[in-house]
Protein backbone atom coordinates (compact mmCIF):
# COMPACT_ATOMS: atom_id res chain seq x y z
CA UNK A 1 0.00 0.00 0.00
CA UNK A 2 0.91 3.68 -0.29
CA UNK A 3 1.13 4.32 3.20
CA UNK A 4 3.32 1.24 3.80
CA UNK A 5 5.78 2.35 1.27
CA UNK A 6 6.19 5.53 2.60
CA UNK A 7 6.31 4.11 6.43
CA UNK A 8 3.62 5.59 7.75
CA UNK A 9 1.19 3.67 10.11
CA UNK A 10 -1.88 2.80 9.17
CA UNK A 11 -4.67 1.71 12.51
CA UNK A 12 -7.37 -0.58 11.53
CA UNK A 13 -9.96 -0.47 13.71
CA UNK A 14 -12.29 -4.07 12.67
CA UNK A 15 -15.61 -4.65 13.63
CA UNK A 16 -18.85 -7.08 12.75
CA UNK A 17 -21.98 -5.42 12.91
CA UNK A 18 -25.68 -6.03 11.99
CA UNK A 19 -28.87 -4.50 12.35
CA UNK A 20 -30.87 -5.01 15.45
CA UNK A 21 -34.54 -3.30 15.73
CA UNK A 22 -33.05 -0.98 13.51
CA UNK A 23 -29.94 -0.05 14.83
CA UNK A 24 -26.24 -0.73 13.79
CA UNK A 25 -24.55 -2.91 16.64
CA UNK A 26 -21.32 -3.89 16.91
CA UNK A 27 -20.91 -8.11 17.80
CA UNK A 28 -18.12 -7.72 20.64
CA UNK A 29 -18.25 -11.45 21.59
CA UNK A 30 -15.27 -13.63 21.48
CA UNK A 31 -15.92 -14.80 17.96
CA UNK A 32 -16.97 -11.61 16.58
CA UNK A 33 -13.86 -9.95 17.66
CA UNK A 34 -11.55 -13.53 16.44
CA UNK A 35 -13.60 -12.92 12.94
CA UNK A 36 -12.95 -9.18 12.65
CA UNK A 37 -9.31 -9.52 13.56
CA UNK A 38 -8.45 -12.31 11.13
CA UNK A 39 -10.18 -10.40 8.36
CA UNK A 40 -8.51 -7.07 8.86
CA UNK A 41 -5.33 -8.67 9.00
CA UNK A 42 -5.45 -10.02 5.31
CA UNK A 43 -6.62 -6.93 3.80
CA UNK A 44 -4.25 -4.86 2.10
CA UNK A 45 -1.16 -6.02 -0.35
CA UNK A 46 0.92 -5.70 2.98
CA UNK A 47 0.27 -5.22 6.61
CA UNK A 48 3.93 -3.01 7.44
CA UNK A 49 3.53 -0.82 9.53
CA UNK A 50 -0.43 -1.92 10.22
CA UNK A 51 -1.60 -2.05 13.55
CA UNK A 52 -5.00 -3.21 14.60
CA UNK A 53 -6.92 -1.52 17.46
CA UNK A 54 -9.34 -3.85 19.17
CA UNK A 55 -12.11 -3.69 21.50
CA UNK A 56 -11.96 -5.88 24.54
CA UNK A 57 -13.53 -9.90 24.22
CA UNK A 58 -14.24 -12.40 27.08
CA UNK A 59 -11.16 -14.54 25.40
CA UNK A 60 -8.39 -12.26 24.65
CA UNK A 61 -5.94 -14.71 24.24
CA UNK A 62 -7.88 -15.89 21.18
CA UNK A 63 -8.29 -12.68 19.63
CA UNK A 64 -4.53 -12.37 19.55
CA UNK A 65 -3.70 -15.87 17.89
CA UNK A 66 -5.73 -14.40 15.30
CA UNK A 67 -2.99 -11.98 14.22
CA UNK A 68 0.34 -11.58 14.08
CA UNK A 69 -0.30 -7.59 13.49
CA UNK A 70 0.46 -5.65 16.58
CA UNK A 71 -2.64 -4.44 18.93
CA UNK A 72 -3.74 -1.65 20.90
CA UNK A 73 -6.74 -3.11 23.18
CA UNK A 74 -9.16 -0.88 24.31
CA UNK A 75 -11.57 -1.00 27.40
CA UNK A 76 -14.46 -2.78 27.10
CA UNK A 77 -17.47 -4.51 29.28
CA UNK A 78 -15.11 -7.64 30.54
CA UNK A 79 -15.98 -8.29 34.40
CA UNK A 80 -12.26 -9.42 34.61
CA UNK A 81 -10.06 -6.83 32.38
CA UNK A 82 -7.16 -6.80 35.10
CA UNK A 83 -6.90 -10.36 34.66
CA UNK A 84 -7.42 -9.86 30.80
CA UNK A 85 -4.75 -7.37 30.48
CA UNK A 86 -2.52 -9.45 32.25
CA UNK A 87 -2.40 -12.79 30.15
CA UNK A 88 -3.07 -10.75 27.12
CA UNK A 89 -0.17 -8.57 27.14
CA UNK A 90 2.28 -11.71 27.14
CA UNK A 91 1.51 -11.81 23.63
CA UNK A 92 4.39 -9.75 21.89
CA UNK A 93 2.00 -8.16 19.68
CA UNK A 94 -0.71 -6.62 22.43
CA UNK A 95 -0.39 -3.28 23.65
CA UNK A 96 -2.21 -1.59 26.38
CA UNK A 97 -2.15 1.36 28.42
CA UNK A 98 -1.72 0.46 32.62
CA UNK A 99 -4.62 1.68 34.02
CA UNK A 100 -3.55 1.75 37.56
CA UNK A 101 -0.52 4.00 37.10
């Protein structure tokens, strides 16, 4: 891509979504995320200097075996995002900001 061959980043921000009662909603389960993810990282001629930026799942660990492209994880509704954050940022490709400093 253009942006890749002049190194400049490019953040991808994937989601599934469908209508519900009229309304666009995003699918932030598990799967949706795993789908989303694995899409956005084969779109493109290249992924350099791509970086995906993900909302939080119930199964991080998941959503990052679906890439190999670096992440920035948001927030998200997960009853157990300390513990989230944890095992998910001993993937070498997660990246999250330390909410407690």
């Amino acid at each position: 891509s253009l942006l890749a061959l002049l190194s400049h980043p490019l953040v991808v921000e994937p989601f599934l979504s469908k209508r519900v009662d009229g309304k666009v909603v995003n699918d932030l389960t598990t799967e949706g995320v795993v789908k989303s993810v694995a899409i956005a990282s084969g779109l493109g001629s290249t992924s350099a200097h791509t970086w995906l930026k993900v909302p939080t799942a119930p199964d991080m660990a998941r959503v990052a075996a679906a890439t190999t492209l670096p992440m920035v994880i948001l927030g998200g509704e997960v009853t157990d995002l300390a513990a989230q954050r944890e095992r998910l940022l001993a993937y070498r490709q997660a990246y999250g900001s330390d909410e407690s400093a």
